[in-house]
PDB file of N, CA and C in Angstrom:
ATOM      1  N   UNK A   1      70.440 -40.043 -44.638  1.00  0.00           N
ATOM      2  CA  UNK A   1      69.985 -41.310 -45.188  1.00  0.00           C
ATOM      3  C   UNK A   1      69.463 -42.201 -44.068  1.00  0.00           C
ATOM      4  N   UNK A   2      70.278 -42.066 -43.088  1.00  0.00           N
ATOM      5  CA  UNK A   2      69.782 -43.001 -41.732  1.00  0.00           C
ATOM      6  C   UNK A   2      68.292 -42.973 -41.036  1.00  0.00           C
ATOM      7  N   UNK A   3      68.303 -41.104 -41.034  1.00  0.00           N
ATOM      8  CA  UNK A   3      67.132 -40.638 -40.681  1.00  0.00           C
ATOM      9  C   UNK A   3      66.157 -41.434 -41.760  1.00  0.00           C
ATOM     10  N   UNK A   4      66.002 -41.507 -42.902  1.00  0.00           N
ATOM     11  CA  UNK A   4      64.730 -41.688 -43.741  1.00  0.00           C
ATOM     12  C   UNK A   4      64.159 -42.851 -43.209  1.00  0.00           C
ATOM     13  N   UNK A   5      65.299 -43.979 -43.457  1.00  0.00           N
ATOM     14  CA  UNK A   5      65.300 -44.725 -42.986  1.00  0.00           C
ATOM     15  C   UNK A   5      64.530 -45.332 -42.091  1.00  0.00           C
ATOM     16  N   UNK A   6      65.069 -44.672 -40.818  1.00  0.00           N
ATOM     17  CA  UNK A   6      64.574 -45.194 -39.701  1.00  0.00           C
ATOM     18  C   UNK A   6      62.719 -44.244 -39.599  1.00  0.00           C
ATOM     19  N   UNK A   7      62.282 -43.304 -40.162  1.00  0.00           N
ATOM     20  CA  UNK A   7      61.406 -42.667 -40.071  1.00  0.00           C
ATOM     21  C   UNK A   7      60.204 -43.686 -40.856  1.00  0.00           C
ATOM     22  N   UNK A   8      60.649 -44.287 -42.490  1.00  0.00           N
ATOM     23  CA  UNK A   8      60.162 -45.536 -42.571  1.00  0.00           C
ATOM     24  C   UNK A   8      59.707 -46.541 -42.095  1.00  0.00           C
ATOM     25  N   UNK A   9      60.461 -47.058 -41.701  1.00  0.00           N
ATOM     26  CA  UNK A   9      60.646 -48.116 -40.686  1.00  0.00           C
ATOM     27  C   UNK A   9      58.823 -48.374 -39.583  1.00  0.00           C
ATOM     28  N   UNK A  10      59.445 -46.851 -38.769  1.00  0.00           N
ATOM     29  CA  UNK A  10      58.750 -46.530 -37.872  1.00  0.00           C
ATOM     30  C   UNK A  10      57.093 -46.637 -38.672  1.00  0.00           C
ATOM     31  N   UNK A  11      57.211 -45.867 -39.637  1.00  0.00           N
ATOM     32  CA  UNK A  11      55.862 -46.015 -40.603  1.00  0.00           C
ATOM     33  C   UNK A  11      55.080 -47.080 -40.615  1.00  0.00           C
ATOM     34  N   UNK A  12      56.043 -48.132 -41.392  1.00  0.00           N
ATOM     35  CA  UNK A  12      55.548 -49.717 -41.620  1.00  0.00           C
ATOM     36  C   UNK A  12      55.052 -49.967 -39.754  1.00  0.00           C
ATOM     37  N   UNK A  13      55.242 -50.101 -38.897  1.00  0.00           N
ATOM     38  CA  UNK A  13      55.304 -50.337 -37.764  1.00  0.00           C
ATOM     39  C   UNK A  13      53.972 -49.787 -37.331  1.00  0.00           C
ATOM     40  N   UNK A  14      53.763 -48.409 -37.322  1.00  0.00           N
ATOM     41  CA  UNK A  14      52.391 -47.671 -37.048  1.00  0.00           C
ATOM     42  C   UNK A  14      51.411 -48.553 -37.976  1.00  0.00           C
ATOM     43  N   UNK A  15      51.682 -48.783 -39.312  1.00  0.00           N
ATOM     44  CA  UNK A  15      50.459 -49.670 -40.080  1.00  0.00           C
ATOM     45  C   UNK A  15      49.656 -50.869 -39.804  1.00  0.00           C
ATOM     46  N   UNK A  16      50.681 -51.323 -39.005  1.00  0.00           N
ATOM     47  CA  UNK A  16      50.126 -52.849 -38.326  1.00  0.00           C
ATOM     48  C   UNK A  16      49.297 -52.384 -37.193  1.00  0.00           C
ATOM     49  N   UNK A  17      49.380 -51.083 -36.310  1.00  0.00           N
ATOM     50  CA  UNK A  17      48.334 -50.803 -35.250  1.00  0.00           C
ATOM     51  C   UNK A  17      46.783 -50.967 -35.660  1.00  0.00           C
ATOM     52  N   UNK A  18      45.783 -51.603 -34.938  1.00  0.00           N
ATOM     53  CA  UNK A  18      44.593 -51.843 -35.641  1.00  0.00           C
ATOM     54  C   UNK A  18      44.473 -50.154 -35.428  1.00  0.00           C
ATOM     55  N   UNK A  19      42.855 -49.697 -36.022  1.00  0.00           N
ATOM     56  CA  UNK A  19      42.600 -48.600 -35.555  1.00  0.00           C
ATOM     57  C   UNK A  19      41.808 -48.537 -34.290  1.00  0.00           C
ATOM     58  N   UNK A  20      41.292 -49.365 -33.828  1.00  0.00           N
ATOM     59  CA  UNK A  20      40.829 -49.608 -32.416  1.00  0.00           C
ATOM     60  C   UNK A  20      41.921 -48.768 -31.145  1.00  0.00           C
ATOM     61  N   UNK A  21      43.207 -49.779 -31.305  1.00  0.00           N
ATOM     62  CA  UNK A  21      44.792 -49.437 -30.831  1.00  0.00           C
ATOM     63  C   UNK A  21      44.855 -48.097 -31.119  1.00  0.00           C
ATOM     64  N   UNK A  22      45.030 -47.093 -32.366  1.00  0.00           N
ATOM     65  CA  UNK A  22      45.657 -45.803 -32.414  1.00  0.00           C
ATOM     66  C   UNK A  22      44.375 -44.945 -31.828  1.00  0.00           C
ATOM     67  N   UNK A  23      43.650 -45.503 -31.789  1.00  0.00           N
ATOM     68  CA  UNK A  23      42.052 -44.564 -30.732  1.00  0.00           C
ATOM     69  C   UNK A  23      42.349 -44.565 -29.553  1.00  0.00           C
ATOM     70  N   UNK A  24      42.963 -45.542 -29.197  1.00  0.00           N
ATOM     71  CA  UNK A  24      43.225 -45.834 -27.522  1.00  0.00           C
ATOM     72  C   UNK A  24      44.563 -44.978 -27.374  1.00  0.00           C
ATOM     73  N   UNK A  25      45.556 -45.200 -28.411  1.00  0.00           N
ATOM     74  CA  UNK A  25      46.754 -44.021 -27.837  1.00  0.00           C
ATOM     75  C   UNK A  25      46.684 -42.963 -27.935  1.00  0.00           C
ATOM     76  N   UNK A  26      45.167 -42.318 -29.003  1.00  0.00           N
ATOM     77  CA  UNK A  26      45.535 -41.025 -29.599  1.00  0.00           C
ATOM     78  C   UNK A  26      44.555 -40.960 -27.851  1.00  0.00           C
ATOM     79  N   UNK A  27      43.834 -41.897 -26.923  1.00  0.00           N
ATOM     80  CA  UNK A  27      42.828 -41.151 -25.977  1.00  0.00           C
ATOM     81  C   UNK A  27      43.544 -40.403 -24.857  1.00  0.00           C
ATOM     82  N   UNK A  28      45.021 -42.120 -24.641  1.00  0.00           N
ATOM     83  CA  UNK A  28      46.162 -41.619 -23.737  1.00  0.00           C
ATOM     84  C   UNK A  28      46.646 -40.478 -24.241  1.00  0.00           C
ATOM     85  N   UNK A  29      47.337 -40.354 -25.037  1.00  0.00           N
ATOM     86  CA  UNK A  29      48.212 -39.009 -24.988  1.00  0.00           C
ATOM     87  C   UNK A  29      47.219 -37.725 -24.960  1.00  0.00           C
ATOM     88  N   UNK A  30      46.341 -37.677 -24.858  1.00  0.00           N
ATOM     89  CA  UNK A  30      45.119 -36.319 -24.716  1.00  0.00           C
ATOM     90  C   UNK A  30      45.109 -36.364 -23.612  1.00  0.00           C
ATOM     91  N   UNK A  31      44.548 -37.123 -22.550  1.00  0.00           N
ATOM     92  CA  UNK A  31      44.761 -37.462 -21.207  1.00  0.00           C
ATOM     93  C   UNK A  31      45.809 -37.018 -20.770  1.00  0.00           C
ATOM     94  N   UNK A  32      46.772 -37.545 -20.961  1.00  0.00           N
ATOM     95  CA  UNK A  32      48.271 -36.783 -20.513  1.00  0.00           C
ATOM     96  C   UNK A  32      48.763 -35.441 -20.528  1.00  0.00           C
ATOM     97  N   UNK A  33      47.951 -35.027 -21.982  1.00  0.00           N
ATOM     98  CA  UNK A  33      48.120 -33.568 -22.157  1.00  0.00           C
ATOM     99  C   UNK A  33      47.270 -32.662 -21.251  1.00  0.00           C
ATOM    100  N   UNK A  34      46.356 -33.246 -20.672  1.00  0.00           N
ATOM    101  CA  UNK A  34      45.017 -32.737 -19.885  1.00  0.00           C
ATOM    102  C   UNK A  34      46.295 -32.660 -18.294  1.00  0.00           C
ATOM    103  N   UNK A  35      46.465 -33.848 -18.271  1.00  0.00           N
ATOM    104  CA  UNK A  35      46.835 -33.689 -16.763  1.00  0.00           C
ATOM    105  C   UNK A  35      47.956 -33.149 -16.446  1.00  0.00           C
ATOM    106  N   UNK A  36      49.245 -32.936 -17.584  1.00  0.00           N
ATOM    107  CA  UNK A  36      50.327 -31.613 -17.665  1.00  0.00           C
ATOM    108  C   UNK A  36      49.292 -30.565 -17.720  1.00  0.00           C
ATOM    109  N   UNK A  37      49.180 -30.109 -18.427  1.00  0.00           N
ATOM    110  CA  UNK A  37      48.308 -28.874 -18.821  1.00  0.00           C
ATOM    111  C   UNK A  37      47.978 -28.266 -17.511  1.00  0.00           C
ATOM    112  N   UNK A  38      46.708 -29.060 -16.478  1.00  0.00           N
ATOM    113  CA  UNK A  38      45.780 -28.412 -15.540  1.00  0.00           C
ATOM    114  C   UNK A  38      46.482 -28.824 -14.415  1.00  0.00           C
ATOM    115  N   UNK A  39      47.553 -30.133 -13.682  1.00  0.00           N
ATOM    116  CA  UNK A  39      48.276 -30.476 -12.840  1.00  0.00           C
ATOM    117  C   UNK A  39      49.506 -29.594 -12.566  1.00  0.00           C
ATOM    118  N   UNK A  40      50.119 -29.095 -13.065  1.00  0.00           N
ATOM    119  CA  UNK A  40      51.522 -28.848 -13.005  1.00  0.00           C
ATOM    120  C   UNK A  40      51.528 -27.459 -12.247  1.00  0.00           C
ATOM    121  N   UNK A  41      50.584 -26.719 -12.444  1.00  0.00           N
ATOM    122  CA  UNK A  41      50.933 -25.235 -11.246  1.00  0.00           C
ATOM    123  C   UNK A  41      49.803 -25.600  -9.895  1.00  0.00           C
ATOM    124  N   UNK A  42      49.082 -26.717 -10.141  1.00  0.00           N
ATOM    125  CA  UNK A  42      48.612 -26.994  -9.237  1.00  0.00           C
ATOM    126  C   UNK A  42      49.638 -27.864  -8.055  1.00  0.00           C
ATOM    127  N   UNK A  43      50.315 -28.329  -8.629  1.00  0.00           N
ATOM    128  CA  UNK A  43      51.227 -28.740  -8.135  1.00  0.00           C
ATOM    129  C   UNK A  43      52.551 -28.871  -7.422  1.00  0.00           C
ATOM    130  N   UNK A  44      53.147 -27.360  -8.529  1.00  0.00           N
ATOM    131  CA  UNK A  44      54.286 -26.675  -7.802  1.00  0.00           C
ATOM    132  C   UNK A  44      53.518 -25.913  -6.724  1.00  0.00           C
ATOM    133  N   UNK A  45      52.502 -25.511  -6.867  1.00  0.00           N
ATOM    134  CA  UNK A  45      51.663 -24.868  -5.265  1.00  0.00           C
ATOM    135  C   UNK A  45      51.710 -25.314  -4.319  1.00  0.00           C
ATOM    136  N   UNK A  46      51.240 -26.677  -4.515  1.00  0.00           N
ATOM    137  CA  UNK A  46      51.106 -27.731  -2.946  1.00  0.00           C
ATOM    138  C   UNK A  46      52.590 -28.189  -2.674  1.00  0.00           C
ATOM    139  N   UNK A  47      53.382 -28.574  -3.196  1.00  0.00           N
ATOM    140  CA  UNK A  47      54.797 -28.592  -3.188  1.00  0.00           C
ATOM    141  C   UNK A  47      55.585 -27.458  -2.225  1.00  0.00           C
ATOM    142  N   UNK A  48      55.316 -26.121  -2.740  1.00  0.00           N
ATOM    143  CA  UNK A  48      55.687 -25.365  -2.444  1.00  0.00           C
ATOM    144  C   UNK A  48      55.041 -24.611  -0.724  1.00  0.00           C
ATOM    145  N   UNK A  49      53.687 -24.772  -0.276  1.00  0.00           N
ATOM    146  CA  UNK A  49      53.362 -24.943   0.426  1.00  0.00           C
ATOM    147  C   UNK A  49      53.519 -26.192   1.577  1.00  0.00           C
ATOM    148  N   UNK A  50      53.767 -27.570   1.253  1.00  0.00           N
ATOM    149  CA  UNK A  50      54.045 -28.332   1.995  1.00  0.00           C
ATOM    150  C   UNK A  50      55.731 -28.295   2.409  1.00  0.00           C
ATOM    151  N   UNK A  51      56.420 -27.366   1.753  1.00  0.00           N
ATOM    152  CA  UNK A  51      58.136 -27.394   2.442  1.00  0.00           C
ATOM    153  C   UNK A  51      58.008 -26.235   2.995  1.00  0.00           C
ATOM    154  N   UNK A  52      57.024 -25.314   3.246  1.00  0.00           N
ATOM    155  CA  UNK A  52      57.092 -24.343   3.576  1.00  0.00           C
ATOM    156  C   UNK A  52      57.906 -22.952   3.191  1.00  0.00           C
ATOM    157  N   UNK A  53      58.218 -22.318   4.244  1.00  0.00           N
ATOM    158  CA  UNK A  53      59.597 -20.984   3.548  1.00  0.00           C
ATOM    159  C   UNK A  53      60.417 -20.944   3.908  1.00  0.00           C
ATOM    160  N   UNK A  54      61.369 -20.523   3.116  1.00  0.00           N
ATOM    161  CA  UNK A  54      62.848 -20.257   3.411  1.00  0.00           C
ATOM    162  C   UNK A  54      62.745 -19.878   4.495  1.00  0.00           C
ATOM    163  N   UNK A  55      64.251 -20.107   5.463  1.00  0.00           N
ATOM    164  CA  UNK A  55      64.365 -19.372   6.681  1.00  0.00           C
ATOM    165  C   UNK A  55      64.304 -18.126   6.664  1.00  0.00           C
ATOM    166  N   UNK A  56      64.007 -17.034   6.830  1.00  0.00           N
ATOM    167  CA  UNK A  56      63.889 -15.553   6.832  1.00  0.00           C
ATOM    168  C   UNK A  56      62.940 -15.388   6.427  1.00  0.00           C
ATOM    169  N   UNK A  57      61.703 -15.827   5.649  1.00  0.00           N
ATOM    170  CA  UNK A  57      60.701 -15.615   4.530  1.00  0.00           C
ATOM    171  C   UNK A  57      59.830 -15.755   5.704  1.00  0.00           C
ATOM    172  N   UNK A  58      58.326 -14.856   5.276  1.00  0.00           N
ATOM    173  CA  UNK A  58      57.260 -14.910   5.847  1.00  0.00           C
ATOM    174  C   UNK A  58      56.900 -16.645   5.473  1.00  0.00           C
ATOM    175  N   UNK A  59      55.790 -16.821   6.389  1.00  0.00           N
ATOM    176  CA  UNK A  59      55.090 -18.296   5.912  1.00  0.00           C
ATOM    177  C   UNK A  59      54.371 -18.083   4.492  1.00  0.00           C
ATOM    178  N   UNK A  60      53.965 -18.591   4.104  1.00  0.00           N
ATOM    179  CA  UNK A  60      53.091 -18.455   2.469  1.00  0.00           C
ATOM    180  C   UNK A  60      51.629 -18.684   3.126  1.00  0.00           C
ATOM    181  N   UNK A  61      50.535 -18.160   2.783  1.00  0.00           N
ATOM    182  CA  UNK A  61      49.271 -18.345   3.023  1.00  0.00           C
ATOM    183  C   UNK A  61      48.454 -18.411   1.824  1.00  0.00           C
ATOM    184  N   UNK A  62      47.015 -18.486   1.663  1.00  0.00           N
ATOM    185  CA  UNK A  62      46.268 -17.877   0.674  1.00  0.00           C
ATOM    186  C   UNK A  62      46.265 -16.617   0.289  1.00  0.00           C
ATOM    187  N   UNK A  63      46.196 -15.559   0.679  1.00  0.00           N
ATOM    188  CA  UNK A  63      46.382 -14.364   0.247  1.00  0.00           C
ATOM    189  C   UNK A  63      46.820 -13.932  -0.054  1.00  0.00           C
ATOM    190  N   UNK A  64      48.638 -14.180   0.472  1.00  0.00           N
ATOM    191  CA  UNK A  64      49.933 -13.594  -0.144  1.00  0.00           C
ATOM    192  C   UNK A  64      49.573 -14.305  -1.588  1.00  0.00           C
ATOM    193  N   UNK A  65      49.464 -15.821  -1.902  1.00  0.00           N
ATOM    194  CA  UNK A  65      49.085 -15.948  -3.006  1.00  0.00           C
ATOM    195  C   UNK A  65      48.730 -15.208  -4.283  1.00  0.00           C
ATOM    196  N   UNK A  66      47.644 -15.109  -3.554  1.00  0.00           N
ATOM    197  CA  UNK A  66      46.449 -14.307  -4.330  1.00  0.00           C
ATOM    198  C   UNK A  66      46.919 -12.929  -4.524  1.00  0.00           C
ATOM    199  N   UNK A  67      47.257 -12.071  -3.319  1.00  0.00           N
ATOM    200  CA  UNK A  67      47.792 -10.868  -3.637  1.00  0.00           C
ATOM    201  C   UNK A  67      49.283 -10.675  -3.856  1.00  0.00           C
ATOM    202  N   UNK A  68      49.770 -11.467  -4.115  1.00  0.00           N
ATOM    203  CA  UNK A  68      51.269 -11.243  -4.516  1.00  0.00           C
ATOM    204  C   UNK A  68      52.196 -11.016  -3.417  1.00  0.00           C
TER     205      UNK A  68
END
């Protein structure tokens, strides 16, 4: 019952957004999804390259990369 409720609620709330407003959030959250999406292994890369390797581990280069 609480759930309906509050799912309501939330409803009435979205109605008052002009549609100008839900164009602009539906642009953000696409955006966001763009920059998880194409950022995130770009990222654990450079991450992972800037702490370098474990003690015992070869260094990481491009190639090991590339060739595994």
């Amino acid at each position: 019952v609480l759930g309906s409720v509050g799912l309501t609620t939330a409803g009435r709330h979205m109605a008052k957004l002009s549609k100008e407003s839900k164009q602009r959030l539906q642009q953000l959250f696409q955006c966001g999804q763009f920059v998880v999406r194409w950022g995130f292994i770009p990222t654990v890369l450079y991450l992972g390259f800037k702490r370098g390797a474990d003690p015992g581990m070869p260094e990481p280069n491009l190639l090991s990369l590339l060739w595994g």
